[in-house]
C-alpha atoms as a PDB file:
ATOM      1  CA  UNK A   1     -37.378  22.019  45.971  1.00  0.00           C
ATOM      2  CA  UNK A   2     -40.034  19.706  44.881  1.00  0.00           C
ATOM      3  CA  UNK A   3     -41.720  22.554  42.953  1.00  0.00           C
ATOM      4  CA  UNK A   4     -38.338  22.843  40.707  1.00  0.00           C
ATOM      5  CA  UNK A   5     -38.172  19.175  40.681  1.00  0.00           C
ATOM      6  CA  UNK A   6     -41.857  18.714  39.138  1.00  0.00           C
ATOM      7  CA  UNK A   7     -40.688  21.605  36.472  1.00  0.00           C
ATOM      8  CA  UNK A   8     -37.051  19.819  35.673  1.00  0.00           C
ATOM      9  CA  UNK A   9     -39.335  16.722  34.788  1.00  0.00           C
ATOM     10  CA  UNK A  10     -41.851  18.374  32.838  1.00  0.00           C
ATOM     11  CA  UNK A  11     -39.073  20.438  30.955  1.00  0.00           C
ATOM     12  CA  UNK A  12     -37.150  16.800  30.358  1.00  0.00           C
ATOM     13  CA  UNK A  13     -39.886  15.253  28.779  1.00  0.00           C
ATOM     14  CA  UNK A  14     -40.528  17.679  25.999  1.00  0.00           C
ATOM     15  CA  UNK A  15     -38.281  19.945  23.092  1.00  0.00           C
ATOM     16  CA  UNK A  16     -38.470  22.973  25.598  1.00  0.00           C
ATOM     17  CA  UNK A  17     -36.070  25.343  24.302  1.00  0.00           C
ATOM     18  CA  UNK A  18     -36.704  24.434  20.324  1.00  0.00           C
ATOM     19  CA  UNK A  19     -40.298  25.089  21.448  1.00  0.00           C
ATOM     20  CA  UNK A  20     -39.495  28.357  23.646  1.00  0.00           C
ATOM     21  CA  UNK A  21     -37.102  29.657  20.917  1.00  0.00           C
ATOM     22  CA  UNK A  22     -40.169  28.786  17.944  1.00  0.00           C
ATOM     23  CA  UNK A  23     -42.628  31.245  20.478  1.00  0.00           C
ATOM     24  CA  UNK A  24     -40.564  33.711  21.130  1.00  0.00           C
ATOM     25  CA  UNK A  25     -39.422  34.016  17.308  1.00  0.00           C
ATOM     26  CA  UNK A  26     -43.289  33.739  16.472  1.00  0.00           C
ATOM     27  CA  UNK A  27     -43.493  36.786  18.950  1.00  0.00           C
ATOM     28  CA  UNK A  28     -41.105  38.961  17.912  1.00  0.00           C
ATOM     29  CA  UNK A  29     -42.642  38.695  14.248  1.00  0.00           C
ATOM     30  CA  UNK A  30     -45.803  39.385  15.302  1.00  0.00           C
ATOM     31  CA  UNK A  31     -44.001  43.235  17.348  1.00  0.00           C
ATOM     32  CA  UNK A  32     -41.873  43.774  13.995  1.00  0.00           C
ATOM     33  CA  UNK A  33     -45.421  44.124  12.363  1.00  0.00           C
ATOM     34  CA  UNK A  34     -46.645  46.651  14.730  1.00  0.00           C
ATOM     35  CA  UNK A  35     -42.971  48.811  14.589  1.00  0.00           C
ATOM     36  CA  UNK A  36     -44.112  52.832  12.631  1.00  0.00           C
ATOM     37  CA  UNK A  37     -44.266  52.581   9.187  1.00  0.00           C
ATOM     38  CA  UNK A  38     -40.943  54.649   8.814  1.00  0.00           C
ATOM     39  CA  UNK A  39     -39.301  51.442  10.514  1.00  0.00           C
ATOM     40  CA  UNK A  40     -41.171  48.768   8.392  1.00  0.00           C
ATOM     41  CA  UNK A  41     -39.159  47.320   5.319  1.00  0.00           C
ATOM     42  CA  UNK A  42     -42.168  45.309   3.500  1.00  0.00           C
ATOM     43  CA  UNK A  43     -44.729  47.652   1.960  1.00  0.00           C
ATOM     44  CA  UNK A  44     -47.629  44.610   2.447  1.00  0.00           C
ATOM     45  CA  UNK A  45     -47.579  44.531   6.203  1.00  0.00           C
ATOM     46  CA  UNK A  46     -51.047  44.502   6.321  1.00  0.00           C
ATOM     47  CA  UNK A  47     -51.777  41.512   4.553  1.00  0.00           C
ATOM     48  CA  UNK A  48     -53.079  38.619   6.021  1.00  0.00           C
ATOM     49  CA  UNK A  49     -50.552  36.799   5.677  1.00  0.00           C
ATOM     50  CA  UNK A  50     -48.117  38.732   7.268  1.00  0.00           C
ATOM     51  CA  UNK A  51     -49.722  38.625  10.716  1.00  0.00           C
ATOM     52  CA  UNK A  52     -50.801  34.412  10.068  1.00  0.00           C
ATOM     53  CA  UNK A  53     -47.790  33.081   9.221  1.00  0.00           C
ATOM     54  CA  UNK A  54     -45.974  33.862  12.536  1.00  0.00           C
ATOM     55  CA  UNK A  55     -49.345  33.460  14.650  1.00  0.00           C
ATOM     56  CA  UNK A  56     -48.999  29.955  13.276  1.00  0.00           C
ATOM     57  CA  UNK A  57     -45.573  30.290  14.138  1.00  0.00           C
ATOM     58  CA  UNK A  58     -46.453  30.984  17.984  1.00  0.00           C
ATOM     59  CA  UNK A  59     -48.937  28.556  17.867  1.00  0.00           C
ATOM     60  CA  UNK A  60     -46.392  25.814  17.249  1.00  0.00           C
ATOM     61  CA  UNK A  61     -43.892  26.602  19.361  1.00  0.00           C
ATOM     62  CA  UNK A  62     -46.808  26.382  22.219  1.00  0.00           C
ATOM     63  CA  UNK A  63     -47.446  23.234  20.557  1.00  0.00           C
ATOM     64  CA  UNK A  64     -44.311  21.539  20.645  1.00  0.00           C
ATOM     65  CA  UNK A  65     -44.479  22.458  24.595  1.00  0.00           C
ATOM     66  CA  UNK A  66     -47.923  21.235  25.405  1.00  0.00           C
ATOM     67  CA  UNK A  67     -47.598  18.156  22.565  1.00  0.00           C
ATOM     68  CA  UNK A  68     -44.781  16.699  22.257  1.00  0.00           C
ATOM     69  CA  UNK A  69     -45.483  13.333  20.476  1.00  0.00           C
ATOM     70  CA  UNK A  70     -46.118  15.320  17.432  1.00  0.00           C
ATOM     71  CA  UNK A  71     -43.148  17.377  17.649  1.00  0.00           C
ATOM     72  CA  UNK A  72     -41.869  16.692  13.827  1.00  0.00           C
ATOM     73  CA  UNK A  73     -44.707  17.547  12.360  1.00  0.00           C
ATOM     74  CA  UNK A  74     -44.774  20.961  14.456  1.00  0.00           C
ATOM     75  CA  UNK A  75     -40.892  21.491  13.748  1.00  0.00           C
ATOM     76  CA  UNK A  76     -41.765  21.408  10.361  1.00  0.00           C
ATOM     77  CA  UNK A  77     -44.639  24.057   9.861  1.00  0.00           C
ATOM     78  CA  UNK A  78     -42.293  26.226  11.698  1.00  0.00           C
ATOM     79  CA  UNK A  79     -39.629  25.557   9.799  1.00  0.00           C
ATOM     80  CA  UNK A  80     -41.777  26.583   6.699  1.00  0.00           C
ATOM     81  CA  UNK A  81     -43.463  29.677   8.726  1.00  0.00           C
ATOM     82  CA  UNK A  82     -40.599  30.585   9.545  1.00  0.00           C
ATOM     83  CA  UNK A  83     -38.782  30.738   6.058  1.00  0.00           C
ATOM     84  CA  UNK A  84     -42.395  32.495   4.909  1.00  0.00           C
ATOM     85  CA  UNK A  85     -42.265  35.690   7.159  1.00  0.00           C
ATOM     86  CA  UNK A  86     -39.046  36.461   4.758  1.00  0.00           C
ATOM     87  CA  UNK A  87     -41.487  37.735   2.286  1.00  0.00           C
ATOM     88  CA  UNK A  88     -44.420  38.303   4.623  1.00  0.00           C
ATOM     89  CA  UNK A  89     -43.455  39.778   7.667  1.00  0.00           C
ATOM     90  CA  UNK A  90     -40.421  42.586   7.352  1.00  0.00           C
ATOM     91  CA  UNK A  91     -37.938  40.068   6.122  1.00  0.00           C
ATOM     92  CA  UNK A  92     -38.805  37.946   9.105  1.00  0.00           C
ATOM     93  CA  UNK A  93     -39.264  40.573  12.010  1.00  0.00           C
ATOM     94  CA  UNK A  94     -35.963  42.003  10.531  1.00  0.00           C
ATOM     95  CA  UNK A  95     -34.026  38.273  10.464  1.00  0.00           C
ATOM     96  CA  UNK A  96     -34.081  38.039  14.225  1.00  0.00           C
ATOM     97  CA  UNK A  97     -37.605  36.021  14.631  1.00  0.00           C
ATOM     98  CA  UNK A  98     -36.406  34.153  11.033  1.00  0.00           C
ATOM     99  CA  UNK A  99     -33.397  32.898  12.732  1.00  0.00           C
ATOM    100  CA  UNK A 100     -35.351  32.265  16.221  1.00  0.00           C
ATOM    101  CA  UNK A 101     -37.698  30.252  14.500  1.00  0.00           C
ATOM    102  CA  UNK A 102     -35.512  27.926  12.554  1.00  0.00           C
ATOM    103  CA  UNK A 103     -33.078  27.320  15.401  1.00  0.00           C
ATOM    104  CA  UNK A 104     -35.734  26.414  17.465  1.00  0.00           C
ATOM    105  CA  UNK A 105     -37.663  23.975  14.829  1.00  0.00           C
ATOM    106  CA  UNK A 106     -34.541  22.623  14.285  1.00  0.00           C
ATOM    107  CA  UNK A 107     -33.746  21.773  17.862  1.00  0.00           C
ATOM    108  CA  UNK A 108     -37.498  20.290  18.542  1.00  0.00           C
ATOM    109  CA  UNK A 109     -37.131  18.363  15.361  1.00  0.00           C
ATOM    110  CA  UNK A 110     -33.865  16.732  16.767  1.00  0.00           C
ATOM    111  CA  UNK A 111     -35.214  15.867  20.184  1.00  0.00           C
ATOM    112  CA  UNK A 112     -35.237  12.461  21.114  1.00  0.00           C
ATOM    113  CA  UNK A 113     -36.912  11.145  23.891  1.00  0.00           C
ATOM    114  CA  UNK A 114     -36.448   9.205  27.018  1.00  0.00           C
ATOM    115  CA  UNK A 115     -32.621   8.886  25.322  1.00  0.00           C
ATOM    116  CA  UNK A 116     -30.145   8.155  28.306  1.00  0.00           C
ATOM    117  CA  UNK A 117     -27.588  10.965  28.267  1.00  0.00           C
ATOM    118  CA  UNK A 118     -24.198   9.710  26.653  1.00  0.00           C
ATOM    119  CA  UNK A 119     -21.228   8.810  29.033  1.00  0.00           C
ATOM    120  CA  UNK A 120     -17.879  10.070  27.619  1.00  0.00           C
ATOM    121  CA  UNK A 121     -15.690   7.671  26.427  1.00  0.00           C
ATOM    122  CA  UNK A 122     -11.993   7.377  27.813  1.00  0.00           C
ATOM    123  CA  UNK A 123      -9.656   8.712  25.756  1.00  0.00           C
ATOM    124  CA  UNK A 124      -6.476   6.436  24.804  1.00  0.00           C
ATOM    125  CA  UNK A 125      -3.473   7.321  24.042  1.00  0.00           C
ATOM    126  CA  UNK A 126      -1.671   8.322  20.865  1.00  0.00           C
ATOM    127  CA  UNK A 127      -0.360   5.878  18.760  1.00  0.00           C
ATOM    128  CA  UNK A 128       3.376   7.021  19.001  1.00  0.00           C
ATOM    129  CA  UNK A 129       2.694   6.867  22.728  1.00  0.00           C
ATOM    130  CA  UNK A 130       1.877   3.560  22.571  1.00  0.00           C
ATOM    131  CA  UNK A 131       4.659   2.271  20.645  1.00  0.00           C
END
């Protein structure tokens, strides 16, 4: 139990699944480019940039997990990674890393920290009830 406890802290006090969501779409880029050729959609696979951009991609999303006091400036090199393996990388690993990537930037980029969760509020009645 204290194992899972020491995790469920260090999971707390970071964007953990915008981060795990920005790797994994950074991985699954980086698989679409090795798919045959009769599979591949973009004839410049090859290029450089079509193996950097979601490299960087992976590389922020393990940045947002290991650093998370920078976490808007990460969220937002993904965001733009992410939008650039549209052209780049097989019309970003065939949408599914895209989409992976942008989700998960957008979910680091709205973190907040140490933010005490929010209680619900009572609900009142209707008006016509009241009256």
């Amino acid at each position: 139990m204290p194992r899972q406890r020491g995790f469920r802290g260090w999971r707390r006090g970071r964007p953990f699944w915008g981060g795990l969501c920005v790797l994994l779409g950074g991985a699954e880029i980086l698989l679409s480019e090795r798919a045959s050729i009769s599979v591949v959609l973009h004839a410049g696979t090859e290029s450089l940039a079509g193996y950097l951009l979601p490299g960087v991609l992976a590389v922020c999303g393990l940045l947002l997990l290991a650093n998370p006091d920078h976490r808007v400036f990460y969220s937002v090199i993904a965001v733009l990674c992410s939008l650039g393996t549209w052209v780049t990388s097989n019309l970003g690993g065939f949408v599914v890393g895209m989409l992976l990537g942008l989700v998960g930037s957008s979910l680091a980029f709205g973190w907040l920290p140490d933010q005490e969760p929010r209680k619900p509020r009572r609900r009142r009645g209707t008006g016509a009830a009241r009256a």
